[in-house]
Protein backbone atom coordinates (compact mmCIF):
# COMPACT_ATOMS: atom_id res chain seq x y z
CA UNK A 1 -12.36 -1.29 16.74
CA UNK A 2 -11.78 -4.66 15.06
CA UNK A 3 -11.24 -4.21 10.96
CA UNK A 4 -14.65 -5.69 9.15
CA UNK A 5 -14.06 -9.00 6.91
CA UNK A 6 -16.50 -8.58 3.78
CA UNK A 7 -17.17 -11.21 1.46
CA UNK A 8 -16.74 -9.51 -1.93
CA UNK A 9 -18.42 -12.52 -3.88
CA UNK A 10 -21.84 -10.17 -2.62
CA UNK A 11 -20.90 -7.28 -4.12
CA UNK A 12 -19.61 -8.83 -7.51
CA UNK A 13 -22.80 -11.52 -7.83
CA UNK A 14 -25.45 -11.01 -5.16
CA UNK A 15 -28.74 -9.25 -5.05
CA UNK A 16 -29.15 -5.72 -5.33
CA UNK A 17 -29.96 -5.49 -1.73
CA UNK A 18 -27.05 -7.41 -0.44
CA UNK A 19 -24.86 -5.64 -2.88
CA UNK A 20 -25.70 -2.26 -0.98
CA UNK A 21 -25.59 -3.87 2.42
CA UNK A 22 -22.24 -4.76 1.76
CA UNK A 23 -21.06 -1.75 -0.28
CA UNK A 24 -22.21 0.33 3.15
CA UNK A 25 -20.66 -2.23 5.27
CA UNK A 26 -17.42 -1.41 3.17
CA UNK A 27 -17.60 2.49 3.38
CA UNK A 28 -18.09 1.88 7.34
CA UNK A 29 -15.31 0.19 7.71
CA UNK A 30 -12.99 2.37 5.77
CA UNK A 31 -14.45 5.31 8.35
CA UNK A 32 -14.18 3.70 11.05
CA UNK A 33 -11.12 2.10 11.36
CA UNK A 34 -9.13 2.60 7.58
CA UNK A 35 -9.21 -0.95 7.00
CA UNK A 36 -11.06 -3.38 5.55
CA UNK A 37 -10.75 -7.46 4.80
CA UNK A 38 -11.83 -8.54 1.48
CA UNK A 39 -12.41 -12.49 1.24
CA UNK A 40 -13.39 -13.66 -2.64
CA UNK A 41 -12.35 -11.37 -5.06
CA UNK A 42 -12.13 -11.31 -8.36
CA UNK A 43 -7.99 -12.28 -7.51
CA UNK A 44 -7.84 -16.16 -7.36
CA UNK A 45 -5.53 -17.36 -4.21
CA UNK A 46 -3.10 -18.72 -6.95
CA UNK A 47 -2.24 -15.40 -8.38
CA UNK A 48 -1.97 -14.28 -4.94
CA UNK A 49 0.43 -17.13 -4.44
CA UNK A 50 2.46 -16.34 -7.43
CA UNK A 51 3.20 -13.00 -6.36
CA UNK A 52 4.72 -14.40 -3.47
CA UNK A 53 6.99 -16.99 -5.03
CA UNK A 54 8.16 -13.81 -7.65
CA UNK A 55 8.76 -11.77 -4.96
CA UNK A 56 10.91 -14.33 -3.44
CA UNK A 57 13.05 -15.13 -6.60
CA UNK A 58 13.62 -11.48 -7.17
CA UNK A 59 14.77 -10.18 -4.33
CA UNK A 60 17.69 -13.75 -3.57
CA UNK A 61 19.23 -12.09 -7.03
CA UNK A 62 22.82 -10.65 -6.16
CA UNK A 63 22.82 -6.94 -5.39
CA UNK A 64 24.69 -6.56 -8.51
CA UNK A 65 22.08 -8.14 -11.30
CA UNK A 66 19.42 -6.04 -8.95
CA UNK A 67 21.06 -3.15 -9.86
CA UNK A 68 20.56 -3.24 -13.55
CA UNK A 69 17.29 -1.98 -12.63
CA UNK A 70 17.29 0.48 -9.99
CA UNK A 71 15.21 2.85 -9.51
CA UNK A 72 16.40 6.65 -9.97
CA UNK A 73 15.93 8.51 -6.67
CA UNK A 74 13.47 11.28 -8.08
CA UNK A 75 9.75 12.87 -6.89
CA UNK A 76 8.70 10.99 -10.18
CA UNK A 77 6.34 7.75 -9.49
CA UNK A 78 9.26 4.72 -8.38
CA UNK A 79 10.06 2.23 -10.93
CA UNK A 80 12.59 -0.73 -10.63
CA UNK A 81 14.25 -1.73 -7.71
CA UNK A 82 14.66 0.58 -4.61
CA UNK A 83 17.66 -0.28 -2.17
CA UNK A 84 17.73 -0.09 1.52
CA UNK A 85 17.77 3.17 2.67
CA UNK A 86 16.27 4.97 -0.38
CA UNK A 87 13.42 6.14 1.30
CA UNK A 88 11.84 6.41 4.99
CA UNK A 89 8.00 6.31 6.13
CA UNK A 90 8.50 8.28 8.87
CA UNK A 91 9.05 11.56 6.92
CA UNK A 92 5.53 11.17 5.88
CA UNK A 93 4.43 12.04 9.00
CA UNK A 94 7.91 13.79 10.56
CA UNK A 95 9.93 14.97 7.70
CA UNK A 96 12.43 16.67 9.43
CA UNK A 97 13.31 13.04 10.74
CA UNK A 98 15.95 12.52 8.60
CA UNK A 99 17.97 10.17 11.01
CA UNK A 100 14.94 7.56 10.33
CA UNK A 101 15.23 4.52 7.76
CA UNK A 102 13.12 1.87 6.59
CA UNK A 103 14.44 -1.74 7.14
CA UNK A 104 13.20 -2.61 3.73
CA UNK A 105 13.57 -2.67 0.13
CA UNK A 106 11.47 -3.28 -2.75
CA UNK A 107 10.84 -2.80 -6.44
CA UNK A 108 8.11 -1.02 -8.36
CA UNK A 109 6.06 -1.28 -11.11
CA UNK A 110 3.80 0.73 -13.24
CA UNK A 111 1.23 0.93 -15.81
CA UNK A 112 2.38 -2.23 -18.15
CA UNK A 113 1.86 0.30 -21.38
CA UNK A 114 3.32 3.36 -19.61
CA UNK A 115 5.80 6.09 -21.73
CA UNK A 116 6.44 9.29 -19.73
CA UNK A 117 7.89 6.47 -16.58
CA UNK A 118 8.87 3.48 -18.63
CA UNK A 119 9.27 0.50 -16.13
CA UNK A 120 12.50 -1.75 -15.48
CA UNK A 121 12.88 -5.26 -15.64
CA UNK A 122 15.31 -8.51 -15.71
CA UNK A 123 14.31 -10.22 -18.13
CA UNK A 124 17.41 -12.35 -18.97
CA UNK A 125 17.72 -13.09 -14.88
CA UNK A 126 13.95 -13.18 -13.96
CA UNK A 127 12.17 -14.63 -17.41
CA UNK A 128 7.98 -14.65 -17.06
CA UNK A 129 8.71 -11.89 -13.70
CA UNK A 130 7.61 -9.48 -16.50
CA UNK A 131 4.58 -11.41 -17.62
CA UNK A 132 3.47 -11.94 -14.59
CA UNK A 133 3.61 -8.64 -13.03
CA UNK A 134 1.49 -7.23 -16.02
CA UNK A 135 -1.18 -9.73 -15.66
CA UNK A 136 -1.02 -8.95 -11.81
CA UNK A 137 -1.24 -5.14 -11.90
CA UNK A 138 -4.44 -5.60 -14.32
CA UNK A 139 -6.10 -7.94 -11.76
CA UNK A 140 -5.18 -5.29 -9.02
CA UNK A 141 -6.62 -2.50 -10.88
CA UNK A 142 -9.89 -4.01 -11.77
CA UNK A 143 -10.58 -5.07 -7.93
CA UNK A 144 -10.01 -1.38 -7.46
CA UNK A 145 -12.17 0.09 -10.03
CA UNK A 146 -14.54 -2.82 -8.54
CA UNK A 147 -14.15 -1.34 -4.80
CA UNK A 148 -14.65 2.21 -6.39
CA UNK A 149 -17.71 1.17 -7.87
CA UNK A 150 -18.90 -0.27 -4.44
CA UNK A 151 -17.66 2.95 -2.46
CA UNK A 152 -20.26 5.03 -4.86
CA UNK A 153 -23.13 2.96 -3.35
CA UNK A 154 -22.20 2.93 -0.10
CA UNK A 155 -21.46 6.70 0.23
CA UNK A 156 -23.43 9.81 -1.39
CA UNK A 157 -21.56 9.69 -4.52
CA UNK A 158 -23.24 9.98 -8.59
CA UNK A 159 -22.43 6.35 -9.93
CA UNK A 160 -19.03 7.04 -11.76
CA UNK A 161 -17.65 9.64 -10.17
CA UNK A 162 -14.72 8.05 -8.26
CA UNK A 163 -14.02 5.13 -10.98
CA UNK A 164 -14.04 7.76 -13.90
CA UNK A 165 -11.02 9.66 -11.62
CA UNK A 166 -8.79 6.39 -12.50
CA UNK A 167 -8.92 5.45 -15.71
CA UNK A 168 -6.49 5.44 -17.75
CA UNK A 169 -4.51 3.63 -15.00
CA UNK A 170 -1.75 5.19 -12.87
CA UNK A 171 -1.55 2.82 -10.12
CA UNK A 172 1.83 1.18 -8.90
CA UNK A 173 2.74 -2.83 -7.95
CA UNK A 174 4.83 -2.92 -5.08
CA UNK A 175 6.89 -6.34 -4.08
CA UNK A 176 8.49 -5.07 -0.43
CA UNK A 177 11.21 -7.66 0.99
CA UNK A 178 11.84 -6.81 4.58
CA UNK A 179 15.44 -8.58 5.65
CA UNK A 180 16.00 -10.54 8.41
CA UNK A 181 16.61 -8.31 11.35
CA UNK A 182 17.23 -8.32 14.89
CA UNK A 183 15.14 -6.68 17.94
CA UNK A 184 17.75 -5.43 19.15
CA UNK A 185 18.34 -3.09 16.34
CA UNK A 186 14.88 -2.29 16.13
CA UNK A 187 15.10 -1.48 19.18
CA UNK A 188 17.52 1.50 19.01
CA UNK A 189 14.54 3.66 17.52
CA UNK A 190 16.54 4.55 14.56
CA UNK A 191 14.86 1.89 12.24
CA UNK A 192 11.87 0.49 11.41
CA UNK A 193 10.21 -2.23 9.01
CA UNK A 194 7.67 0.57 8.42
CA UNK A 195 7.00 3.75 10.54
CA UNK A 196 3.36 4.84 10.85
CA UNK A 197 2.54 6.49 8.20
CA UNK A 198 -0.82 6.57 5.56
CA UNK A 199 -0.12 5.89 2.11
CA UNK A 200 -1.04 8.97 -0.64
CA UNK A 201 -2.96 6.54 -2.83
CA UNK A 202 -6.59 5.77 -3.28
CA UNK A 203 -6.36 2.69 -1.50
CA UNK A 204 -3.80 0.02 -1.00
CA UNK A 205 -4.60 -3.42 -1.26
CA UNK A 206 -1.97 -5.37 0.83
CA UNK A 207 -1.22 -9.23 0.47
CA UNK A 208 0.89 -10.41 2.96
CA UNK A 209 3.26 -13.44 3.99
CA UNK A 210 1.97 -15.45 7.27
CA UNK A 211 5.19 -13.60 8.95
CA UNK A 212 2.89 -10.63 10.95
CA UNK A 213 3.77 -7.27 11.54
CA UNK A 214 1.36 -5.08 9.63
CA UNK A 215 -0.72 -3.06 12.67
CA UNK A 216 -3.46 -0.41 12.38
CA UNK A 217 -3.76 2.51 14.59
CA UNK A 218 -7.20 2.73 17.17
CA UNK A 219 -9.24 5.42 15.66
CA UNK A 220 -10.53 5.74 19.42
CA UNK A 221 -7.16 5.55 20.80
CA UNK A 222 -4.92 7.44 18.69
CA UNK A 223 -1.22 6.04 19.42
CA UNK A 224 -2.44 2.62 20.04
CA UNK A 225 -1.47 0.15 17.13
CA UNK A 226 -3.47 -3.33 16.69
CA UNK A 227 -2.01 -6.21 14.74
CA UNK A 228 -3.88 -6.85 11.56
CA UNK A 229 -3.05 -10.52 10.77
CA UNK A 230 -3.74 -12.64 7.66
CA UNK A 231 -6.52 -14.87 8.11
CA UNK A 232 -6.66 -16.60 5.13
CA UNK A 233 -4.83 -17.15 1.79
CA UNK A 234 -7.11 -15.25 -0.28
CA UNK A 235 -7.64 -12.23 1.87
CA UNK A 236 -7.05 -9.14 0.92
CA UNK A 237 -6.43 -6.11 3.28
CA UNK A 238 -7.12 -2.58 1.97
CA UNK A 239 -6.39 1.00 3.60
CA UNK A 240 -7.82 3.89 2.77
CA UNK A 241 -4.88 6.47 1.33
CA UNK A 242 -4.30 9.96 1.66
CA UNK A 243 -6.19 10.86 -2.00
CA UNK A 244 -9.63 9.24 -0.92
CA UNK A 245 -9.15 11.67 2.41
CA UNK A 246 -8.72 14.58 0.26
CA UNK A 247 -11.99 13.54 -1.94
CA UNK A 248 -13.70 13.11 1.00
CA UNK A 249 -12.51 16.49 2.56
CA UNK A 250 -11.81 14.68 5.49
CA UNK A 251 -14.90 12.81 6.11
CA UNK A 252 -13.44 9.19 5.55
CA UNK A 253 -9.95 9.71 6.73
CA UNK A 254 -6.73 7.81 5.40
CA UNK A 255 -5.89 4.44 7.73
CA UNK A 256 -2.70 4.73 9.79
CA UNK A 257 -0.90 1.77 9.34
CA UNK A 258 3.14 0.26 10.37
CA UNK A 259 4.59 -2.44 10.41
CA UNK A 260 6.41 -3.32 14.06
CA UNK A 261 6.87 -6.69 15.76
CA UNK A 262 4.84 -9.95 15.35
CA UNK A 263 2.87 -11.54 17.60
CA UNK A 264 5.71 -13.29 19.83
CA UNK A 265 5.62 -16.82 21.77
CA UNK A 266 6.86 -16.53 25.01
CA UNK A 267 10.17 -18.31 23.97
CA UNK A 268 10.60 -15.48 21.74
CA UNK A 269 9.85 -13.04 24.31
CA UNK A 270 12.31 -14.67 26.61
CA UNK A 271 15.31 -13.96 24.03
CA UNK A 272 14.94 -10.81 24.11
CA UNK A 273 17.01 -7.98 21.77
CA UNK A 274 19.03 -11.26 20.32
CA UNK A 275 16.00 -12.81 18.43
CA UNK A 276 16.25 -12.39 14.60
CA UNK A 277 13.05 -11.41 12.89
CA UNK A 278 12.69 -13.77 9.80
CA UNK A 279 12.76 -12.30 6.51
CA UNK A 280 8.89 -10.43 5.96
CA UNK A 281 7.63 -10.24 2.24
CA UNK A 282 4.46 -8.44 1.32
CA UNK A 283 3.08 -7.35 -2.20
CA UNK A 284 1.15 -4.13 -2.18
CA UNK A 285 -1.10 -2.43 -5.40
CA UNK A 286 -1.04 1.42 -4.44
CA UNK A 287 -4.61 2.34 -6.24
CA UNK A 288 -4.14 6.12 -7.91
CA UNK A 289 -5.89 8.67 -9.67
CA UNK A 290 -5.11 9.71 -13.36
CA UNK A 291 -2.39 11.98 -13.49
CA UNK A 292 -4.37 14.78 -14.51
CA UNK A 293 -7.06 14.76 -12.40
CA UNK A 294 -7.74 16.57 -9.05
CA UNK A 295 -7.65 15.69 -5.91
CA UNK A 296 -8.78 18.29 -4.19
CA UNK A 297 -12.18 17.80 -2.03
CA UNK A 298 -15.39 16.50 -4.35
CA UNK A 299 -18.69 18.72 -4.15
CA UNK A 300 -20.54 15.82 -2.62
CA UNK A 301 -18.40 16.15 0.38
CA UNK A 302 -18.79 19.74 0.75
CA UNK A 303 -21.12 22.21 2.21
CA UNK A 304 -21.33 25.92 4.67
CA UNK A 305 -20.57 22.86 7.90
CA UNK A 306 -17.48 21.42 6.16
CA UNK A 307 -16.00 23.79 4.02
CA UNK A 308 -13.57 22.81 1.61
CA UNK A 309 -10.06 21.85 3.13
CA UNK A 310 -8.21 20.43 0.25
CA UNK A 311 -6.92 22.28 -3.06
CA UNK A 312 -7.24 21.25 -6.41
CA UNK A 313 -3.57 19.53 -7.72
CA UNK A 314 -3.71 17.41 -10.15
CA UNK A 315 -2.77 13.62 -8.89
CA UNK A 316 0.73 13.35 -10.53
CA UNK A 317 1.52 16.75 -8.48
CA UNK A 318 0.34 15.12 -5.36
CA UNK A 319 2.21 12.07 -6.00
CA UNK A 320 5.39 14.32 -6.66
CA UNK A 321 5.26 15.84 -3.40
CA UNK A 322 4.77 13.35 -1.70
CA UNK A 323 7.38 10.83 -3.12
CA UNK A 324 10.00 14.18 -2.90
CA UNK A 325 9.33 13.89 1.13
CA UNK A 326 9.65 10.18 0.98
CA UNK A 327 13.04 10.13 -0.55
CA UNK A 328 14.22 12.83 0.53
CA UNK A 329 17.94 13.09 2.13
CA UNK A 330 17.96 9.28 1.13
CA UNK A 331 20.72 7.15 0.50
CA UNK A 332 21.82 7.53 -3.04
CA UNK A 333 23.28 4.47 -3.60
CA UNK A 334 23.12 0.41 -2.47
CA UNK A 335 24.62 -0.63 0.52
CA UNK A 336 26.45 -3.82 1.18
CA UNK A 337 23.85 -6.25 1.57
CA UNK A 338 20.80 -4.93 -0.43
C-alpha cells in the first residue's frame, strides 16, 4: 500500500472539519502502512536545507577533530559523534547477529538545555553547527507535539493525553552520513546502510538527500520492501516507532523501515558489484517520551478483546534497553576512515 502524502497546512490552519479529515487521514496511514508524507509544515524548506549543508560540513572534518566529540558507547541516550561500527540495526530485530554492521555513522544530539546527558560539540571547528542544531531540534519537536495533537483527533484518545507524555522534551537530532560504498560489498550480506529494523521512538521524522534508499516494508506482504522516495524539498517522512506501538497495545504498529539500494538506471544495473554507491546523508528527529513516563499500553487501547500486552517502564528504561541491544558487541573505537 502506497504511503499517504498529507498536506499539514490543513491541520495547522484549516477548518475544523478538514482538520479532522486530515488528522484521520494521518492515523490511517500510520496503521496502515507506518508511514506517512507530510508536505507544509511548520519546518520551512530552508531549515530543511540547512540541515543538509551542516551535515555535510561535519562529517568532511578529519576523523581526528571528530573525535573530540565522540560519543561514549553506553545504553544511555547517544550524544556526539558515533563511528562506523558502533552500533548495528539488525540486532533490533536479530540480536544474536553480532557479525552484522551498519555502513554508517552519525552524530547525536539532545535536549539543547539537557544535564543528566550533556551534549558534545565543535565549536572551534564547526562555529554556528551548535546554534543551528538547537534551533533545529525545537522546530522538530514542535511538529511533533503538533502531529501528537493531530493523532488525538484522529484516534480515540482525551485531547492531551499523548502530547502531555513529551514534555519536557527528550527527543534526539540525528545527522546520519552513509559513505560511499560499493555493491559488491553490500552484497556479501555482512553490511548494510540500514537493516530493517523499527525505531523505539514515538515517531521519526526523516529528511532525506535526493540519493534514495530509504524502503518500507508491505504491511500485506511482510518481507517485501518498497522504496519511499523524496518527492519534494519540503517533505517530510514520518514512521511510527516502537513507543507509539506499545501505547497503542499493538493496534497501530511501529513502520518497518531500511535502507538498501536506490532505484538503479540500467547503466548502473549493467556494472554490476563494481558500482560505488555515492555518499547518502539523511537527518532524522527521533520523537520520545519524557523519561519518566510509561510506556506501557494506554487504557484507551485496552479492553477483555485486547488485553494489555505491554508493561509499564518508564521511557528512559525503554530507551536503555534498547540502545544496550543496539550497541551491543560494537566496535569500541574509530576505524581508519570514519
Amino acid at each position: 500500500m502506497a504511503v499517504a502524502t498529507i498536506d499539514f497546512d490543513r491541520i495547522l490552519h484549516g477548518t475544523e472539519a478538514s482538520k479532522a479529515a486530515a488528522a484521520q487521514e494521518l492515523v490511517e496511514s500510520f496503521r496502515s502502512t507506518g508511514f506517512v508524507r507530510l508536505v507544509n509544515t511548520s519546518i520551512p524548506t530552508s531549515a530543511i536545507q540547512q540541515a543538509e549543508d551542516w551535515n555535510h560540513k561535519f562529517f568532511k572534518q578529519e576523523m581526528g577533530t571528530k573525535s573530540k566529540a565522540v560519543n561514549v558507547p553506553s545504553p544511555n541516550p547517544q550524544r556526539g559523534w558515533s563511528y562506523l561500527g558502533a552500533e548495528s540495526t539488525a540486532r533490533l530485530k536479530n540480536p544474536g547477529r553480532l557479525d552484522l554492521t551498519d555502513e554508517k555513522e552519525h552524530f547525536d544530539v539532545g535536549p539543547p538545555n539537557d544535564t543528566s546527558f550533556p551534549n558534545k560539540w565543535l565549536e572551534d571547528s564547526l562555529p554556528g553547527f551548535q546554534r543551528f542544531s538547537e534551533e533545529f531540534y525545537d522546530a522538530c519537536q514542535t511538529l511533533c507535539l503538533q502531529i501528537m495533537a493531530a493523532c488525538e483527533i484522529g484516534s480515540p484518545l482525551p485531547r492531551g493525553t499523548l502530547v502531555n507524555k513529551c514534555v519536557p522534551a527528550a527527543s534526539e537530532l540525528r545527522y546520519n552520513h552513509y559513505p560511499a560504498v560499493s555493491v559488491g560489498k553490500l552484497n556479501q550480506g555482512k553490511t548494510r546502510r540500514g537493516w530493517p529494523h523499527t525505531d523505539f521512538g514515538i515517531i521519526t521524522l526523516l529528511f532525506q538527500d535526493s540519493q534514495g534508499g530509504l524502503q518500507y516494508e508491505d504491511r500485506g506482504h511482510p518481507g517485501r520492501f518498497l522504496p519511499l522516495q523524496r518527492l519534494s524539498d519540503d517533505e517530510v517522512a514520518v514512521n511510527i516507532s516502537d513507543t507509539f506501538h506499545r501505547w497503542s497495545n499493538g493496534v497501530i504498529a511501529g513502520g518497518v523501515h531500511q535502507v538498501g539500494l536506490p532505484p538503479l538506471s540500467e547503466q548502473q544495473v549493467r556494472e554490476g558489484e563494481g558500482l560505488v554507491l555515492p555518499v547518502r546523508k539523511s537527518t532524522v528527529f527521533f520523537f520520545k517520551a519524557h523519561r519518566d513516563e510509561m510506556v506501557g499500553a494506554l487504557d484507551s487501547f485496552v479492553d477483555e478483546k485486547r488485553p494489555k500486552k505491554y508493561e509499564d517502564i518508564t521511557a528512559l528504561e525503554f530507551h536503555k534497553r534498547m540502545t544496550d541491544v543496539l550497541i551491543k558487541n560494537s566496535l569500541t573505537t574509530p576505524v581508519a576512515g570514519s
